[in-house]
PDB file of N, CA and C in Angstrom:
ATOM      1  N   UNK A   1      24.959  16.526 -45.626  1.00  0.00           N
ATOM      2  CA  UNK A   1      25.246  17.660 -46.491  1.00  0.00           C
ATOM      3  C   UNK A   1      24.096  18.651 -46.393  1.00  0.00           C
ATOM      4  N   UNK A   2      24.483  19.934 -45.699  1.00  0.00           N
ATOM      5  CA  UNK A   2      23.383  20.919 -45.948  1.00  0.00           C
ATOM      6  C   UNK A   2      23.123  21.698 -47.137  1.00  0.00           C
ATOM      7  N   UNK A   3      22.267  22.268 -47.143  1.00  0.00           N
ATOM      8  CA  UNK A   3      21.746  22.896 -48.926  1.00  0.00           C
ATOM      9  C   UNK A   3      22.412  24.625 -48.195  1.00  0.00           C
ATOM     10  N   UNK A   4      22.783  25.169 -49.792  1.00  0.00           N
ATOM     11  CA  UNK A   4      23.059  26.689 -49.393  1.00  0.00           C
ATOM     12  C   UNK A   4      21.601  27.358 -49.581  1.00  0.00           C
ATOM     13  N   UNK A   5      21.993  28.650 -48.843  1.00  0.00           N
ATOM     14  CA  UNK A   5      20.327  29.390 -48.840  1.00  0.00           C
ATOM     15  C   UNK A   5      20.117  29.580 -51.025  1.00  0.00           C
ATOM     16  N   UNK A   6      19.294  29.857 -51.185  1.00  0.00           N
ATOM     17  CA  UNK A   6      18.717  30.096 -52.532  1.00  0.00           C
ATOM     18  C   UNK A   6      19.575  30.998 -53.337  1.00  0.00           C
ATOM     19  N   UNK A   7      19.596  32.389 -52.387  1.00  0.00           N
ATOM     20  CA  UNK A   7      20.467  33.345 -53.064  1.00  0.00           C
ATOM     21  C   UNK A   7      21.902  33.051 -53.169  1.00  0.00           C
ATOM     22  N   UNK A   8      22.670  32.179 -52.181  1.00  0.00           N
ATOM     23  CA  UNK A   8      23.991  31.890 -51.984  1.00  0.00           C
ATOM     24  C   UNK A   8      24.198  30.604 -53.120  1.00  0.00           C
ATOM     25  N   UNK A   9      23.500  29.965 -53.553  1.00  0.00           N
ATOM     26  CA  UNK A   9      23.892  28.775 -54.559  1.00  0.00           C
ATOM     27  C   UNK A   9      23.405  30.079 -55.584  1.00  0.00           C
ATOM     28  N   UNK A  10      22.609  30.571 -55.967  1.00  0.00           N
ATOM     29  CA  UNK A  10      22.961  31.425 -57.459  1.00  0.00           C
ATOM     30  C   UNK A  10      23.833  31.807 -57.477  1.00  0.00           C
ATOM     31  N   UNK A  11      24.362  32.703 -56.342  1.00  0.00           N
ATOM     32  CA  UNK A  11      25.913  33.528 -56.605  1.00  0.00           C
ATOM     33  C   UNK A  11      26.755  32.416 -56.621  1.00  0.00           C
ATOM     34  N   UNK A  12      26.776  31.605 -56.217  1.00  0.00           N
ATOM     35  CA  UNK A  12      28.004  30.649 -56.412  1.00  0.00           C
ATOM     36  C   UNK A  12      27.904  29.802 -57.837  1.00  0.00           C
ATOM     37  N   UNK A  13      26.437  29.647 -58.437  1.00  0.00           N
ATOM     38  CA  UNK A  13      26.616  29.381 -59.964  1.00  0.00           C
ATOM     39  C   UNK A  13      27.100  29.945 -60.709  1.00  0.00           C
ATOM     40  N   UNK A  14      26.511  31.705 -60.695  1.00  0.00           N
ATOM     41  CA  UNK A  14      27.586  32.422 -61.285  1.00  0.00           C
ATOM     42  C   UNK A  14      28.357  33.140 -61.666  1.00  0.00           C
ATOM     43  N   UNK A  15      29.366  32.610 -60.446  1.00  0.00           N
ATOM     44  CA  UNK A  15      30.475  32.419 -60.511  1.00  0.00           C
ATOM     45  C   UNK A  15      31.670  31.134 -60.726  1.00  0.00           C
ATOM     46  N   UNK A  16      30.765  30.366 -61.397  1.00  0.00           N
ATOM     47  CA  UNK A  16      31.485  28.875 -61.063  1.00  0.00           C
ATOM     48  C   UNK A  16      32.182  28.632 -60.427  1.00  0.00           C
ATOM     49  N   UNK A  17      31.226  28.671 -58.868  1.00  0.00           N
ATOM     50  CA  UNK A  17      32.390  28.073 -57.874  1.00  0.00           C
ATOM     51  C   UNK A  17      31.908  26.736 -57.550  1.00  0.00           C
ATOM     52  N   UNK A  18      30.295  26.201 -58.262  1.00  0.00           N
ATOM     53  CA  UNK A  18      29.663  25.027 -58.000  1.00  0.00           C
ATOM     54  C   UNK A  18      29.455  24.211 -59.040  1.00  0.00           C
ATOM     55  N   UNK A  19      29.595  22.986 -59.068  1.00  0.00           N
ATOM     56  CA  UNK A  19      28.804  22.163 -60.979  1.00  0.00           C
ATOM     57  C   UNK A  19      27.784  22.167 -61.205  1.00  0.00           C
ATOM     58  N   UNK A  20      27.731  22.029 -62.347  1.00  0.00           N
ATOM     59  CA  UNK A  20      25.830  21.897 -62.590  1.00  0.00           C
ATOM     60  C   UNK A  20      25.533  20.689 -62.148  1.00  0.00           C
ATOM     61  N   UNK A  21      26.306  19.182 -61.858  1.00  0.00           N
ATOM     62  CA  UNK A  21      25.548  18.632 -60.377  1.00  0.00           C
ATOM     63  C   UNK A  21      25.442  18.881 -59.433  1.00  0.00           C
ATOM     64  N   UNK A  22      26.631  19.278 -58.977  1.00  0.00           N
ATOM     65  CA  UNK A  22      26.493  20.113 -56.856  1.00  0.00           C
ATOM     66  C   UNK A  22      24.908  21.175 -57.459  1.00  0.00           C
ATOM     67  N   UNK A  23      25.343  22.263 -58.210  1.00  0.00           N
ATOM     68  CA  UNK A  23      23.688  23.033 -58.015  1.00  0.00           C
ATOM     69  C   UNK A  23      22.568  22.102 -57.948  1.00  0.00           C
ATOM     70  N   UNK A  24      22.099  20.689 -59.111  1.00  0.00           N
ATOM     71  CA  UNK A  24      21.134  19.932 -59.188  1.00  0.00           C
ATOM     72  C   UNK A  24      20.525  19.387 -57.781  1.00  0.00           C
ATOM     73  N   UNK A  25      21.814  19.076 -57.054  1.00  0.00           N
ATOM     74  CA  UNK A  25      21.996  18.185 -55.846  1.00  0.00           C
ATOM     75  C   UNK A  25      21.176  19.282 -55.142  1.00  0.00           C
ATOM     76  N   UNK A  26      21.959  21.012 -54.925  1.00  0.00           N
ATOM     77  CA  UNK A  26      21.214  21.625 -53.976  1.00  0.00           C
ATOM     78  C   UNK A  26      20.091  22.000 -54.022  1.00  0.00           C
ATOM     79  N   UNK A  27      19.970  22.363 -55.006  1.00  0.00           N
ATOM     80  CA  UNK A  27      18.191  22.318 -55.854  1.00  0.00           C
ATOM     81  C   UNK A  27      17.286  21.147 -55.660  1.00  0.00           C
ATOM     82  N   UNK A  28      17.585  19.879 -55.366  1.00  0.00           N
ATOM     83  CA  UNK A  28      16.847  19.345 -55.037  1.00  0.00           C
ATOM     84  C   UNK A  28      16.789  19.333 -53.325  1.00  0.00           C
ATOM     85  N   UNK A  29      17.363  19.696 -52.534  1.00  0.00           N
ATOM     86  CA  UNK A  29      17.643  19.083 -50.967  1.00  0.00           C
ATOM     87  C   UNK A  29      17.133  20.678 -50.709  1.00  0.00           C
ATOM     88  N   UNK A  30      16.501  22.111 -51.554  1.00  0.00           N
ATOM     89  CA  UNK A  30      16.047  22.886 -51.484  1.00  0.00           C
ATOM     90  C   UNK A  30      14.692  22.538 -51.762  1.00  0.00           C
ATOM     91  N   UNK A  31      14.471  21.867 -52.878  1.00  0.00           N
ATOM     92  CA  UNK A  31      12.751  21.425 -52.928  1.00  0.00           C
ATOM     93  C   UNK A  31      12.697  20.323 -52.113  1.00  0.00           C
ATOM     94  N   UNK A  32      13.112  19.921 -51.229  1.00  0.00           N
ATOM     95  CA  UNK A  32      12.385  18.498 -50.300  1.00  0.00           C
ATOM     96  C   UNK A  32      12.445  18.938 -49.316  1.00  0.00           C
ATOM     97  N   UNK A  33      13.258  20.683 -48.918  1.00  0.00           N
ATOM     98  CA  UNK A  33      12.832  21.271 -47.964  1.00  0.00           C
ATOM     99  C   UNK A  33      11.416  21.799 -47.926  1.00  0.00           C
ATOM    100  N   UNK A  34      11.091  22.468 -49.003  1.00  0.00           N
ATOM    101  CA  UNK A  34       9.610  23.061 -49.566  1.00  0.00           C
ATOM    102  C   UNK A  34       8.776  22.133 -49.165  1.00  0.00           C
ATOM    103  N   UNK A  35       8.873  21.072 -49.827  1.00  0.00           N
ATOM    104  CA  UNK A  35       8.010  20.107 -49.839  1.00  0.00           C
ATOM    105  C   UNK A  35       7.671  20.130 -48.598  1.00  0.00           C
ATOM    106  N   UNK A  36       8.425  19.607 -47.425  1.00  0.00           N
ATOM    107  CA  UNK A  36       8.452  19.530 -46.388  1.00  0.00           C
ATOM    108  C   UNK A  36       7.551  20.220 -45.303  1.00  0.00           C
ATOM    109  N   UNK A  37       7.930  21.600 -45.924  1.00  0.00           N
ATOM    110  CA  UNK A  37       7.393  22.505 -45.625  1.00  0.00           C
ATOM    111  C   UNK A  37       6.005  22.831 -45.695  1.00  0.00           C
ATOM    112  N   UNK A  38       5.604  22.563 -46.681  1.00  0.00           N
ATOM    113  CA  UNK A  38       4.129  22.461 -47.728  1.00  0.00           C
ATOM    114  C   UNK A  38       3.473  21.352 -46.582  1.00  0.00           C
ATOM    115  N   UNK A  39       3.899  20.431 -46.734  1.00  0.00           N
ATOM    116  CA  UNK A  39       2.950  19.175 -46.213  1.00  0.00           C
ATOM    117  C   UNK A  39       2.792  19.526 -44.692  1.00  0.00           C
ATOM    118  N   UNK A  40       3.773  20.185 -43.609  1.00  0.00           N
ATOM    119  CA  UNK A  40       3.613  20.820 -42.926  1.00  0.00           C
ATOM    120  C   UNK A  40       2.327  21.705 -42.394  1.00  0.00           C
ATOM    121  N   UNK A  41       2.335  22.291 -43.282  1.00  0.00           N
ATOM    122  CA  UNK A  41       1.226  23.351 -43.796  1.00  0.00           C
ATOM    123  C   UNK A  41      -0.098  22.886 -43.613  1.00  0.00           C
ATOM    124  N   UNK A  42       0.041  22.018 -44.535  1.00  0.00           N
ATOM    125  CA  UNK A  42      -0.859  21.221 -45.356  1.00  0.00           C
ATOM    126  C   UNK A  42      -1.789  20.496 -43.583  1.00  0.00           C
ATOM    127  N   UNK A  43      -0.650  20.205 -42.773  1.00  0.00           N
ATOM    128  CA  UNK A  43      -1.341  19.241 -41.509  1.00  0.00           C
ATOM    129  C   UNK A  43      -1.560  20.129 -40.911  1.00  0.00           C
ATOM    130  N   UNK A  44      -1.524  21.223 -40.686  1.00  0.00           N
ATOM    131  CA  UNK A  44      -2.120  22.396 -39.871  1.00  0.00           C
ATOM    132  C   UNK A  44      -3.275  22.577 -40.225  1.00  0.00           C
ATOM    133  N   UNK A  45      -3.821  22.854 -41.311  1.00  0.00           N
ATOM    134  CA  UNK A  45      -4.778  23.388 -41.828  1.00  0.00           C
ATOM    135  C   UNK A  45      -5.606  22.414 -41.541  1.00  0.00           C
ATOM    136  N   UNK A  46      -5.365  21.513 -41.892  1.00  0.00           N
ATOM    137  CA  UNK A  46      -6.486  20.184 -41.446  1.00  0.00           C
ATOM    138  C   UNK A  46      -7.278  19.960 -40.169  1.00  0.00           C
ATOM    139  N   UNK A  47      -5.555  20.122 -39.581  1.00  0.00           N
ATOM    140  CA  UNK A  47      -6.157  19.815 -37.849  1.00  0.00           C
ATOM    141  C   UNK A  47      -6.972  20.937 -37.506  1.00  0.00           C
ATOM    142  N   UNK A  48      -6.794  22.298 -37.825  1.00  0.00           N
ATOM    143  CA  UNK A  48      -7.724  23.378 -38.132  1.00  0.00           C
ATOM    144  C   UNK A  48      -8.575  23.078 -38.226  1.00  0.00           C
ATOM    145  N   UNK A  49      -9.435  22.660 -39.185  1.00  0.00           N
ATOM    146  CA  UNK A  49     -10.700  22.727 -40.009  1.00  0.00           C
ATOM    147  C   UNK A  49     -11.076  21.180 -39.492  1.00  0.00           C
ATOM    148  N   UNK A  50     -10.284  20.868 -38.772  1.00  0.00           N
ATOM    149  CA  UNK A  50     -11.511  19.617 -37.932  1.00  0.00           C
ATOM    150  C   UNK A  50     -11.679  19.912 -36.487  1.00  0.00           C
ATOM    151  N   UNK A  51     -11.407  20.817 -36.116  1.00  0.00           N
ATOM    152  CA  UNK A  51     -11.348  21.334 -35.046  1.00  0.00           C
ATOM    153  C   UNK A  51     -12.766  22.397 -34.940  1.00  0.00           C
ATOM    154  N   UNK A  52     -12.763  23.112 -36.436  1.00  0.00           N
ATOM    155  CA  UNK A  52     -13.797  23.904 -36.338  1.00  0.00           C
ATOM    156  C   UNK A  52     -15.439  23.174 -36.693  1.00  0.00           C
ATOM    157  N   UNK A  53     -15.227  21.428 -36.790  1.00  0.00           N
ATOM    158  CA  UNK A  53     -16.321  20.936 -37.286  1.00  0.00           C
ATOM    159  C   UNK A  53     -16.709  20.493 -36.326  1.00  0.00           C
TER     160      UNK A  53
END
């Protein structure tokens, strides 16, 4: 199951075309993208800054 983009699950809240579980569901599989994302980040910077030591 893919997540809708951010702006496309608001418009579809409301308008109730989604439940307030389907939104919960996409809201979360939207933050474990972030997350994802973050920690991502997060290993760049590192390998960075041991690179510059």
């Amino acid at each position: 199951m893919g997540a809708y983009q951010l702006d496309d699950l608001i418009a579809k809240w409301k308008l109730a075309e989604v439940t307030p579980e389907q939104t919960i569901g996409q809201i979360l599989l939207l933050l474990q993208a972030l997350v994802e994302r973050l920690e991502s980040l997060e290993r760049q910077i590192k390998r960075q800054r041991n690179l510059l030591n």
